[in-house]
Protein backbone atom coordinates (compact mmCIF):
# COMPACT_ATOMS: atom_id res chain seq x y z
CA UNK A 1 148.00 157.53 228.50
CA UNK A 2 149.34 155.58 225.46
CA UNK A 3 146.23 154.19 223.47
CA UNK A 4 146.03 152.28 220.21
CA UNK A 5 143.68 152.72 217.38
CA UNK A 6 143.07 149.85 215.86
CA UNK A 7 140.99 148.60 211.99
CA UNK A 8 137.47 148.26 213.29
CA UNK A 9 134.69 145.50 212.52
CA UNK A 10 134.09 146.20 208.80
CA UNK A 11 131.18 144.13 208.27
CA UNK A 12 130.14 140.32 207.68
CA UNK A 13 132.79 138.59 205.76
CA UNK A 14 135.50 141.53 205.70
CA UNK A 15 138.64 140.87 207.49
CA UNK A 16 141.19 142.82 205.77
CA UNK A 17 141.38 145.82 203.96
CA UNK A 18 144.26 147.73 202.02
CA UNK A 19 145.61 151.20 203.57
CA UNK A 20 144.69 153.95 200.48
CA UNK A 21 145.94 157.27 202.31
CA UNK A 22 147.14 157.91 206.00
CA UNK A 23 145.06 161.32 206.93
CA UNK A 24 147.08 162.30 209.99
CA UNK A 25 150.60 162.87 210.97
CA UNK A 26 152.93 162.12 214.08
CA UNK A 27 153.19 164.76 216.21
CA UNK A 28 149.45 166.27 215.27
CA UNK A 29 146.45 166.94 217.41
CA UNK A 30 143.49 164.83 216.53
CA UNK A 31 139.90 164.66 217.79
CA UNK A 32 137.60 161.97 218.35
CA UNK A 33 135.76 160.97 215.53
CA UNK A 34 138.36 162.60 213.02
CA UNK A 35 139.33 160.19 210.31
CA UNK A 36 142.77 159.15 210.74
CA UNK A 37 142.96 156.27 207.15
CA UNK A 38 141.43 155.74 204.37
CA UNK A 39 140.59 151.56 203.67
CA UNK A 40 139.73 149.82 200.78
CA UNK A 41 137.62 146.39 201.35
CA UNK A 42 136.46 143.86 198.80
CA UNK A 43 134.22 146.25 197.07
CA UNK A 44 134.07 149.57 199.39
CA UNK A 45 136.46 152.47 200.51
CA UNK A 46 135.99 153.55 204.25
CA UNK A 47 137.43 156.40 206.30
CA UNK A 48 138.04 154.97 209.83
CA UNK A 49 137.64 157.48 212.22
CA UNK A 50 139.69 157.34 215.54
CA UNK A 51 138.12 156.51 219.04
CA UNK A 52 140.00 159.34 221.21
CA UNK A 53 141.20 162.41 220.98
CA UNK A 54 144.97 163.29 221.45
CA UNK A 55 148.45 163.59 219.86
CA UNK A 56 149.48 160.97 217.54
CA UNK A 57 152.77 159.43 218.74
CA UNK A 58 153.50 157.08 215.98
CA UNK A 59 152.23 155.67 212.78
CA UNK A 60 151.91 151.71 212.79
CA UNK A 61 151.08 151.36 209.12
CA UNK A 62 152.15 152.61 205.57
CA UNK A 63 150.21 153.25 202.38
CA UNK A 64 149.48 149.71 200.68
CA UNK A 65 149.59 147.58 203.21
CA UNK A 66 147.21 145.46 204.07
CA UNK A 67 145.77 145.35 207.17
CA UNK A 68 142.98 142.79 208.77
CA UNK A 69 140.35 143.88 211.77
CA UNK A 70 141.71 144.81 214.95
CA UNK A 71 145.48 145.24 213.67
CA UNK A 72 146.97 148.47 215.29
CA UNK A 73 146.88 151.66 213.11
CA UNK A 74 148.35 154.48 214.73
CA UNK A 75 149.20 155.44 218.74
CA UNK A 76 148.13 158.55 220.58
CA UNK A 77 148.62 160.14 223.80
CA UNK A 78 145.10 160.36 224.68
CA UNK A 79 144.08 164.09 226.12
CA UNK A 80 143.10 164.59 229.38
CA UNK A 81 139.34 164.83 228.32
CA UNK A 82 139.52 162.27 226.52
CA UNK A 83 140.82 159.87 229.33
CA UNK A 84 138.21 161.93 231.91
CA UNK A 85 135.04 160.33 229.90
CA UNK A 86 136.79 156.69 229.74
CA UNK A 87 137.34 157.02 233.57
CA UNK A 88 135.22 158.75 235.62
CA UNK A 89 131.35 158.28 233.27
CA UNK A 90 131.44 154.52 235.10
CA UNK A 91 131.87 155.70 238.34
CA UNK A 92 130.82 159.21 239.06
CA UNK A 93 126.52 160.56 238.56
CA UNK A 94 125.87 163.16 235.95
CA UNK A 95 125.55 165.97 238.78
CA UNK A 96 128.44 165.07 240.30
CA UNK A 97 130.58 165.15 237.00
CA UNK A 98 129.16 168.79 236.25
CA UNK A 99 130.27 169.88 239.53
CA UNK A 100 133.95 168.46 239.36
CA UNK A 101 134.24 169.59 236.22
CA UNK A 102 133.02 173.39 236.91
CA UNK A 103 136.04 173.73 239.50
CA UNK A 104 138.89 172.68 236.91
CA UNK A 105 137.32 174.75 234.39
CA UNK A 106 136.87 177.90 236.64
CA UNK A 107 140.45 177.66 236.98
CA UNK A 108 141.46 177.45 234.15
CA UNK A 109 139.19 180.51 232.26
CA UNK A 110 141.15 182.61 234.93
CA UNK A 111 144.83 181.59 233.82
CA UNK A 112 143.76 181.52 230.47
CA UNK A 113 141.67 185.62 231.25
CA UNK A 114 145.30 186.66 232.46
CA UNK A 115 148.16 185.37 230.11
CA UNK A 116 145.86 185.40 227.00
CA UNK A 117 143.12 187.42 226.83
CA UNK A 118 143.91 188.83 223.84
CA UNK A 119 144.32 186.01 222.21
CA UNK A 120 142.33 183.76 219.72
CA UNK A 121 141.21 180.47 221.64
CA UNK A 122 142.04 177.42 219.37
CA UNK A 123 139.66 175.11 220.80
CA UNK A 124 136.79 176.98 220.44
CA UNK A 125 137.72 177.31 216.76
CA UNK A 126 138.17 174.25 216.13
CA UNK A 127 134.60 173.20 218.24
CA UNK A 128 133.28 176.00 215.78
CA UNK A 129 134.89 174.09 212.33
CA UNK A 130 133.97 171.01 213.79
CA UNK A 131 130.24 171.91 214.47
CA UNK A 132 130.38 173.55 210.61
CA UNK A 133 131.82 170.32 209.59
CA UNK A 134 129.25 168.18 210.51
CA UNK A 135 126.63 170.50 209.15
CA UNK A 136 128.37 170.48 205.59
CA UNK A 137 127.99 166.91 205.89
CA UNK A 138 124.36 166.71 206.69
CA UNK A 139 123.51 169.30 204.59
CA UNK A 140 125.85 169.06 201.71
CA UNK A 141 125.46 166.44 198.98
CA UNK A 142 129.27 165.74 196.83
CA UNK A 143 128.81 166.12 192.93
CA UNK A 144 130.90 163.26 191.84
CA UNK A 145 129.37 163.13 188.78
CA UNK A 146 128.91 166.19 187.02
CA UNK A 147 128.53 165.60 183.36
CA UNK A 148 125.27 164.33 181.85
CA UNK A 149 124.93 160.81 180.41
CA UNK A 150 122.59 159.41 177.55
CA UNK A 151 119.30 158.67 178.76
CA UNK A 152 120.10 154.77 178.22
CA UNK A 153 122.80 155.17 181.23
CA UNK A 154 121.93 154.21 184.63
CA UNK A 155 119.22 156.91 186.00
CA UNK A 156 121.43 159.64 188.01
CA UNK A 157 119.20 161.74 190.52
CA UNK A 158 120.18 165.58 189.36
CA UNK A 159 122.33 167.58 191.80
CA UNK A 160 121.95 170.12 194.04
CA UNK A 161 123.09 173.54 192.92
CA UNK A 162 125.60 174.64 195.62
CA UNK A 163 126.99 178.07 197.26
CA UNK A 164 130.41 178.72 196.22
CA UNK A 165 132.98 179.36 199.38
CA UNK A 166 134.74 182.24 199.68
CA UNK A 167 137.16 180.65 201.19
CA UNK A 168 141.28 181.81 200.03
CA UNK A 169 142.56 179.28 197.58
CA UNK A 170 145.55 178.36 199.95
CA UNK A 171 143.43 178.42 203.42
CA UNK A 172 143.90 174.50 203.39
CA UNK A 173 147.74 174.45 202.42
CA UNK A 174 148.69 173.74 205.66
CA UNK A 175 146.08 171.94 206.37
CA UNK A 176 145.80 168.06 207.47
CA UNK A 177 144.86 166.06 205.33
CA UNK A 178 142.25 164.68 207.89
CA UNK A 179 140.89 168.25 208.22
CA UNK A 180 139.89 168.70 205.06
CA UNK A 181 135.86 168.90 204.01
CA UNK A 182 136.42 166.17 200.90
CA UNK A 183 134.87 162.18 201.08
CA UNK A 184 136.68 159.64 200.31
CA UNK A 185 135.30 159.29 196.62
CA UNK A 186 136.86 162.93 196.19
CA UNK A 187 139.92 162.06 197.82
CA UNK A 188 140.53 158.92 195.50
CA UNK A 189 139.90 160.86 192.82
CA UNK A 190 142.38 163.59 193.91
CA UNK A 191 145.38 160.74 194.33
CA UNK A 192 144.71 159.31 190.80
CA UNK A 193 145.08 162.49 189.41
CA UNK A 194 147.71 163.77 190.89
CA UNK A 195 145.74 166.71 193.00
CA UNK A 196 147.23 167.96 196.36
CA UNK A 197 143.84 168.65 198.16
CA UNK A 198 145.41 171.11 200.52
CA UNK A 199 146.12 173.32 197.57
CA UNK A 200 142.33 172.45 196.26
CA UNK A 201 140.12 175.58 196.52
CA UNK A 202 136.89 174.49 198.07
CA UNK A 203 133.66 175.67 196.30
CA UNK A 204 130.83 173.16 198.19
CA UNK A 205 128.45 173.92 200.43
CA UNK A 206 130.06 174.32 204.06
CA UNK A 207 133.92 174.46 202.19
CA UNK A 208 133.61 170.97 201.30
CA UNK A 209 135.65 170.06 198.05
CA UNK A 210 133.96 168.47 195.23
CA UNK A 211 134.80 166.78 191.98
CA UNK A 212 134.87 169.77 189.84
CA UNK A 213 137.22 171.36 192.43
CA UNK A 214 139.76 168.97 191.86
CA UNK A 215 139.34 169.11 187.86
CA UNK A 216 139.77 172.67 188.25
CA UNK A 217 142.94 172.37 189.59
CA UNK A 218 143.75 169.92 187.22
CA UNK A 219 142.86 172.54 184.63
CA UNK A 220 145.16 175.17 186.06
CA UNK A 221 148.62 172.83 186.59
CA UNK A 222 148.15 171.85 182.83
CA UNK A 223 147.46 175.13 181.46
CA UNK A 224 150.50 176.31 183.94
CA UNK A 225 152.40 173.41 182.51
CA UNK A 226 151.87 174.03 178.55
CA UNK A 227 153.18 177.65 178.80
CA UNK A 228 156.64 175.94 180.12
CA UNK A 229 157.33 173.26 178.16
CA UNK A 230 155.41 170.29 176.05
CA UNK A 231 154.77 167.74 178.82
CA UNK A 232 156.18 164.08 178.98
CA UNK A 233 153.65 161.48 178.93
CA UNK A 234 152.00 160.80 182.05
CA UNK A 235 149.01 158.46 182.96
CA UNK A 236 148.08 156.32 185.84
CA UNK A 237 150.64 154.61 187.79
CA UNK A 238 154.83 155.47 188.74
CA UNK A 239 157.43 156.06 185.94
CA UNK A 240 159.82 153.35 185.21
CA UNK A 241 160.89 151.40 182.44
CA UNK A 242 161.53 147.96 180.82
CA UNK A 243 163.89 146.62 178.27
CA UNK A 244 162.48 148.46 175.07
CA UNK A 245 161.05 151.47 176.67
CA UNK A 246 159.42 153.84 179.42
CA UNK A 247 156.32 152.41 181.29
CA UNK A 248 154.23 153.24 184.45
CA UNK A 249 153.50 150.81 186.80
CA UNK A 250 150.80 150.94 189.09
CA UNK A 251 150.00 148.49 192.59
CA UNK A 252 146.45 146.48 191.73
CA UNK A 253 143.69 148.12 194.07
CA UNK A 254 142.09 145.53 196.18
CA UNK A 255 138.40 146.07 194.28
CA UNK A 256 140.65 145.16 191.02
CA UNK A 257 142.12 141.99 192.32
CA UNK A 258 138.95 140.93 193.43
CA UNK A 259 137.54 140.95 190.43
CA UNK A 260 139.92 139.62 188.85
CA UNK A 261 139.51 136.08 191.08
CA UNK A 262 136.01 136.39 190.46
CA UNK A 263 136.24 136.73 186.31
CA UNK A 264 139.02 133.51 186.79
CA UNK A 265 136.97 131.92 188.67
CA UNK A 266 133.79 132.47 186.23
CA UNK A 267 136.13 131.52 183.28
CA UNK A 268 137.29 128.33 185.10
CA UNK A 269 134.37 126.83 186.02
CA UNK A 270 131.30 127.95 184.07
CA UNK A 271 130.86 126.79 180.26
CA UNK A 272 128.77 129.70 178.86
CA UNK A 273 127.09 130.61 175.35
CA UNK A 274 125.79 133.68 174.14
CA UNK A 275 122.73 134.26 172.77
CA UNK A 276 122.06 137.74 170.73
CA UNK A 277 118.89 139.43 169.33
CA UNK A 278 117.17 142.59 169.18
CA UNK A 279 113.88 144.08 170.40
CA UNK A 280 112.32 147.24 168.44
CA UNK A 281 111.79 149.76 171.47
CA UNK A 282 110.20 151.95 169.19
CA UNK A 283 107.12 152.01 171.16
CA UNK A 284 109.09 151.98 174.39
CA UNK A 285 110.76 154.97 173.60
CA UNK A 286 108.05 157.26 172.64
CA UNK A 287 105.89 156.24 176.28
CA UNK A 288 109.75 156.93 177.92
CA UNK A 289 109.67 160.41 176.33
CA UNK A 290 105.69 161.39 177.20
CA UNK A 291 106.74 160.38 180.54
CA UNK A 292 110.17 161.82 180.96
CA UNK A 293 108.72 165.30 182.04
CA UNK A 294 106.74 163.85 184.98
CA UNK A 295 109.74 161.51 186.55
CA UNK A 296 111.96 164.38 186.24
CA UNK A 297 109.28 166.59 188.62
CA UNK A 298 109.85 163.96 190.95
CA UNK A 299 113.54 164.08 191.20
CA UNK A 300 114.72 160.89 188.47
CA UNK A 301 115.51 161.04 185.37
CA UNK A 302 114.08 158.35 183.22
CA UNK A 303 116.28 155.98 181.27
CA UNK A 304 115.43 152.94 179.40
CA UNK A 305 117.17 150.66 181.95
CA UNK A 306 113.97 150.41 184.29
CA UNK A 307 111.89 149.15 181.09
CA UNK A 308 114.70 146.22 180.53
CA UNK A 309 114.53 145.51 184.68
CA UNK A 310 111.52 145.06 185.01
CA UNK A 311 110.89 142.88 182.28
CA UNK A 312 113.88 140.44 183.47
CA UNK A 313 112.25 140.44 186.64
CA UNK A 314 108.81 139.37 185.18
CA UNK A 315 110.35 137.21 183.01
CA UNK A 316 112.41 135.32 185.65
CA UNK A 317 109.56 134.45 187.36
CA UNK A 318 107.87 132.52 184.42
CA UNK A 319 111.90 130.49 183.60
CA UNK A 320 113.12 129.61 186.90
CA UNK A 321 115.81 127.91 185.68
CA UNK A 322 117.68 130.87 184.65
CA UNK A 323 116.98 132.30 188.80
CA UNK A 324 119.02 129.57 189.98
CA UNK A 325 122.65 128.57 190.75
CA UNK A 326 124.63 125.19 190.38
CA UNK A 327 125.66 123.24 193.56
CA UNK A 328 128.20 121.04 191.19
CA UNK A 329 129.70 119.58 194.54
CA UNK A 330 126.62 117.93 195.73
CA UNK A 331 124.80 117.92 192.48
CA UNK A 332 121.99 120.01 193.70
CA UNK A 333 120.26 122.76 191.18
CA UNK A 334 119.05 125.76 193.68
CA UNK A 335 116.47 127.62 192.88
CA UNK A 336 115.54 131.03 193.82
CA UNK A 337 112.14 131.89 194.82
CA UNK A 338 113.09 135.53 194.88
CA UNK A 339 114.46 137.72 192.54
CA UNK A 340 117.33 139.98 193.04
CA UNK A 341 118.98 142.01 190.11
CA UNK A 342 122.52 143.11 190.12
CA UNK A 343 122.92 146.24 188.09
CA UNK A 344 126.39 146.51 187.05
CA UNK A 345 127.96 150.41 187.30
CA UNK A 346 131.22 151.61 185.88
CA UNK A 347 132.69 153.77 188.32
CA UNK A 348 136.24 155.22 188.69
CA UNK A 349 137.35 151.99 191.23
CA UNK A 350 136.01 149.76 188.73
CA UNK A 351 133.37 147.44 187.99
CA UNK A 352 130.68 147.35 191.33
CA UNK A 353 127.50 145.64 191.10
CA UNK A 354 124.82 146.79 193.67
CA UNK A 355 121.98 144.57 193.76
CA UNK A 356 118.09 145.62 193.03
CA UNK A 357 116.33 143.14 195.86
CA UNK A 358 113.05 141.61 195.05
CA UNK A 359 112.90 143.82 191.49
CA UNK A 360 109.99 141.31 190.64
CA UNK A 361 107.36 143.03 193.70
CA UNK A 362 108.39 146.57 192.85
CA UNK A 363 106.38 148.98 190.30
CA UNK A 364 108.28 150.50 187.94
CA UNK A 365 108.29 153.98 189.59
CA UNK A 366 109.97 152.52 192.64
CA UNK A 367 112.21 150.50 189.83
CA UNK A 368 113.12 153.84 188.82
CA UNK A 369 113.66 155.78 191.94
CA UNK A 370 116.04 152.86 193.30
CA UNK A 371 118.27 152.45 190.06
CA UNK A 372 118.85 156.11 190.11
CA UNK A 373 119.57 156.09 194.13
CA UNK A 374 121.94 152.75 193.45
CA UNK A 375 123.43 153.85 190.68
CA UNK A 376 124.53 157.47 191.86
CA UNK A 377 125.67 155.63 195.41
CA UNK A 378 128.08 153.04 193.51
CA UNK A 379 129.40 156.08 191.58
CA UNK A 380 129.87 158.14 195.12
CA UNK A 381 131.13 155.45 196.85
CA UNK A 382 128.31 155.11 199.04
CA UNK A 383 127.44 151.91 199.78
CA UNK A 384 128.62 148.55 201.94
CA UNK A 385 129.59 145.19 200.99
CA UNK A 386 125.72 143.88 202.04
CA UNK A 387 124.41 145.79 198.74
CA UNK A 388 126.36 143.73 196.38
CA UNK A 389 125.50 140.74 197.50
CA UNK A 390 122.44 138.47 197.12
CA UNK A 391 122.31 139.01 193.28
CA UNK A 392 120.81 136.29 191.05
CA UNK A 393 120.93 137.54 187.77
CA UNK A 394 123.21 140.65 186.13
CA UNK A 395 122.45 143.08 183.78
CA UNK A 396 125.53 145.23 182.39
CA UNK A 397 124.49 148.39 180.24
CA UNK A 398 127.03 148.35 177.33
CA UNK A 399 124.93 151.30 175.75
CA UNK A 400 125.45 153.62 178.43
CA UNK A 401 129.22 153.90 176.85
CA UNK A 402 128.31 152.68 173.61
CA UNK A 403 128.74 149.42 171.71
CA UNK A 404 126.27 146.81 170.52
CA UNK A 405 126.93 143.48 171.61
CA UNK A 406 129.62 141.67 173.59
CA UNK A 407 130.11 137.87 175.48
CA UNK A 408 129.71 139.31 178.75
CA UNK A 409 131.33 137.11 182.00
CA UNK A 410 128.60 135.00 184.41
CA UNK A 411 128.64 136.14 187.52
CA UNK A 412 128.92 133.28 189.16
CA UNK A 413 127.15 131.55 191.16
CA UNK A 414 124.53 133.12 188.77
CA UNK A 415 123.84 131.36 185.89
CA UNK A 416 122.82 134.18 183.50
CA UNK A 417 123.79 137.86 182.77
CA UNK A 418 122.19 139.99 180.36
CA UNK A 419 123.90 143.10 178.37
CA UNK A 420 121.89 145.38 176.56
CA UNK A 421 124.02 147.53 173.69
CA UNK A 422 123.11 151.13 172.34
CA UNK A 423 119.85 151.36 171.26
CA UNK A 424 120.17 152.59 167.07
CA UNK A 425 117.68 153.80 164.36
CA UNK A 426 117.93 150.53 161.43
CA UNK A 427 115.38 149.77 158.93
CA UNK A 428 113.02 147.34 159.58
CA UNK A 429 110.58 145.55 157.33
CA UNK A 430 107.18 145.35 158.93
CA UNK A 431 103.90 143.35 158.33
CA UNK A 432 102.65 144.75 155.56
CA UNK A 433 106.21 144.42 153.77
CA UNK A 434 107.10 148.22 154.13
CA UNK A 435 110.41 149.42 155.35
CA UNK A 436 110.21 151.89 157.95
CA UNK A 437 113.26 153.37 160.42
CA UNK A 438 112.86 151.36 163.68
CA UNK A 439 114.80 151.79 167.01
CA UNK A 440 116.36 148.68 168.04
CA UNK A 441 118.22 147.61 171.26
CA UNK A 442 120.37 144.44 170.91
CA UNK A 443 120.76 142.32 173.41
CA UNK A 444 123.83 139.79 174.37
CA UNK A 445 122.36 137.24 176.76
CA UNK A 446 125.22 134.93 178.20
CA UNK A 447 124.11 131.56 180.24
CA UNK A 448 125.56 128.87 182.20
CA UNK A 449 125.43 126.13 179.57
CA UNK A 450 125.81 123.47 182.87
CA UNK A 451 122.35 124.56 183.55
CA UNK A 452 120.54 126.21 181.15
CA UNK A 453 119.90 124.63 177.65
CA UNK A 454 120.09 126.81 174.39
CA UNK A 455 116.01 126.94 174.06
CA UNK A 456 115.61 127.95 177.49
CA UNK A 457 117.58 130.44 176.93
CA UNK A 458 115.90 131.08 173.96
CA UNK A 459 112.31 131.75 175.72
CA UNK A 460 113.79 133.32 178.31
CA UNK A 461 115.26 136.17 176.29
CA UNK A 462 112.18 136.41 173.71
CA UNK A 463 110.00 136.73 176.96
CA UNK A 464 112.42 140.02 177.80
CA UNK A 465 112.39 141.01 174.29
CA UNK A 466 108.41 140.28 173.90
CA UNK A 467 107.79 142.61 176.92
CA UNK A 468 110.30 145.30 175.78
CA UNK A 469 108.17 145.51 172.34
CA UNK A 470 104.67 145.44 174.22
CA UNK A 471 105.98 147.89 177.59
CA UNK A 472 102.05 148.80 178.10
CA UNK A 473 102.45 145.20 179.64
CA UNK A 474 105.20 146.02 181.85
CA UNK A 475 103.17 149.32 183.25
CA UNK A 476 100.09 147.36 184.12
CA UNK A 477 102.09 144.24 185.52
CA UNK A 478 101.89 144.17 189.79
């Protein structure tokens, strides 16, 4: 029987996505539940998996297209199991199903005892991968991330050290690319480098591929390549060339478009001014260091970035009017009597910006646990479109990469965004007119200037900056 498998429901306010990778081939075997394409939404990358097991017959769909919910993907001829479950589960009882299904099988185990008794049985090997499969996946936790960032990054919960495989470097050269133990952050990363993952040797737990796999392999092909000949130059995108030279070209991913509308549409339509100033985190520092030791025990490693959350959230509550968002069409002013914080992450898809729901009811250990849980999700490509959404004020961390201060873009409808730069060692003159070497964070806070007037701006950020100087405030604050 000819079946269909078709772009599921991807959520509330998704209808299309863009095909990244096709995982299967015509003419191959699948199972149900086996991934058969890659999708890129609005903000996320999903594997869809299909619905029935069988041989695909034809692909409906090439890489870039763009495809909306319930389009066709690829058809199979669905197996006989497969079509046994759809038919007979509605009509037949358990028992009787067992017993119809012991005959058939009887049969079969003797054909199969005579022609091929000495030989390997595929289906039980691939029950046995599959079974080993999902136990990698429960069990197995990718390293996308491997390298360690300044403690003024986004908090990144610290890795699980992992059994190496033994498995032969060309065991997967054959290999679907369906089959393969890798998630889809590992297989983006594979395509934008150029990686053939079937030629990846797996070291993860279960054979699963991770990130440093694939920059192993990297490695090799440009070691290979220098003892040939000095290489052309290469970088993202497909070789071709204008009227004055050679240039790569590359198709915009669908996260990259969208934020591109969004930064127009911010431009367009919101006037904004900057504000900048600095808060001496001396003091925060040395109570982030005493208490690095302990959060680390518990699994998160303690950045600044949960001081400066914490006191937006406390300080949004006391300035409503930078918690709000402008209804210009029916000249309304909504305010928001909760307070959610979008954290902005760089990741390798681009700019994402999970959100930090009711920041302003959490303590700061639970501030801490979730920024290091969002923060390593966004980078893994773990998360829906539901968790960026909701946000009503930004913070970008410009320090985590280095730089001071910048005119970041609203994200509108919010009417505020906040980017905190490197923190640096400057001299300071203090109270009783001695210099001393102070560390300083600066701080770039951009505003909707529709809404928000220069001096409440003003109080808002000195509020931030007053708890940032004082954090013995932020530790006792509910």
């Amino acid at each position: 029987m000819s079946i269909e498998i078709k772009v599921p429901d991807l959520g509330d306010g998704v209808d299309s996505g863009d095909i990244l990778e096709i995982l299967v081939r015509e003419g191959e075997t699948i199972r149900k539940d086996q991934g058969i394409v890659e999708l890129e939404t609005d903000k996320a990358t999903v594997e869809v998996p299909s619905t029935h097991a069988g041989r695909v017959t034809k692909i409906l769909i090439e890489v870039g297209q763009s495809v909306a919910v319930g389009a066709p993907l690829i058809a199979i001829e669905a197996s006989e199991a497969s079509e046994g479950k759809s038919t007979t589960a509605q009509k037949e009882t358990p028992a009787a199903d067992e017993k119809k299904a012991e005959k058939p099988a009887a049969k079969k185990q003797k054909a199969a005892a005579k022609d091929e008794s000495a030989k390997p049985k595929p289906a039980a090997v691939d029950k046995k991968e599959g079974k080993e499969r999902k136990k990698s996946e429960k069990q197995g936790v990718e390293a996308d991330d491997d390298g360690d960032e300044s403690d003024q990054d986004e908090t990144d919960a610290p890795r699980k050290a992992s059994k190496p495989s033994t498995a032969p470097s060309d065991q997967a050269a054959g290999e679907p690319l369906g089959q393969i133990a890798a998630g889809p952050a590992i297989r983006r990363f594979a395509r934008e480098v150029g990686v053939d993952l079937r030629r990846v040797k797996p070291t993860g737990p279960g054979g699963r591929i991770t990130r440093e796999d694939v920059l192993e392999a990297v490695r090799q092909a440009s070691q290979q390549a220098a003892t040939k000949t000095a290489p052309a130059a290469t970088g993202p995108g497909s070789p071709s060339s204008d009227n004055w030279g050679p240039v790569r070209i590359e198709r915009m991913s669908k996260i990259r478009r969208t934020i591109a509308a969004q930064m127009h549409k911010s431009w367009e339509t919101c006037p904004r001014v900057t504000n900048f100033d600095d808060a001496d985190v001396t003091e925060l520092e040395r109570i982030r260091v005493s208490s690095k030791a302990d959060y680390a025990e518990r699994g998160v490693r303690l950045s600044s970035m949960p001081f400066v959350i914490k006191s937006v959230a406390m300080a949004l509550r006391n300035n409503p009017v930078m918690n709000a968002s402008v209804d210009i069409d029916n000249g309304m002013i909504v305010y928001k009597d909760y307070v959610n914080i979008g954290i902005a992450v760089d990741t390798d898809r681009g700019l994402v910006v999970p959100v930090l729901r009711n920041a302003d009811r959490m303590s700061f250990p639970e501030i801490a646990r979730a920024l290091s849980t969002i923060a390593e999700n966004a980078r893994n490509n773990d998360f829906s479109v539901e968790d960026l959404r909701g946000g009503t004020f930004t913070i970008s961390n410009l320090g985590a990469i280095g730089g001071a201060y910048s005119t970041p873009i609203i994200n509108v409808p919010e009417v505020a965004i906040l980017l905190v730069g490197r923190s640096r060692k400057m001299p300071r003159v203090l109270e009783n007119d001695q210099m001393a070497a102070r560390l300083i964070m600066p701080l770039s806070l951009a505003y909707d200037h529709r809404l928000v007037d220069g001096a409440a701006a003003a109080r808002f950020l000195n509020e931030v900056i007053g708890y940032l100087e004082a954090p013995a405030r932020l530790l006792l604050a509910p």
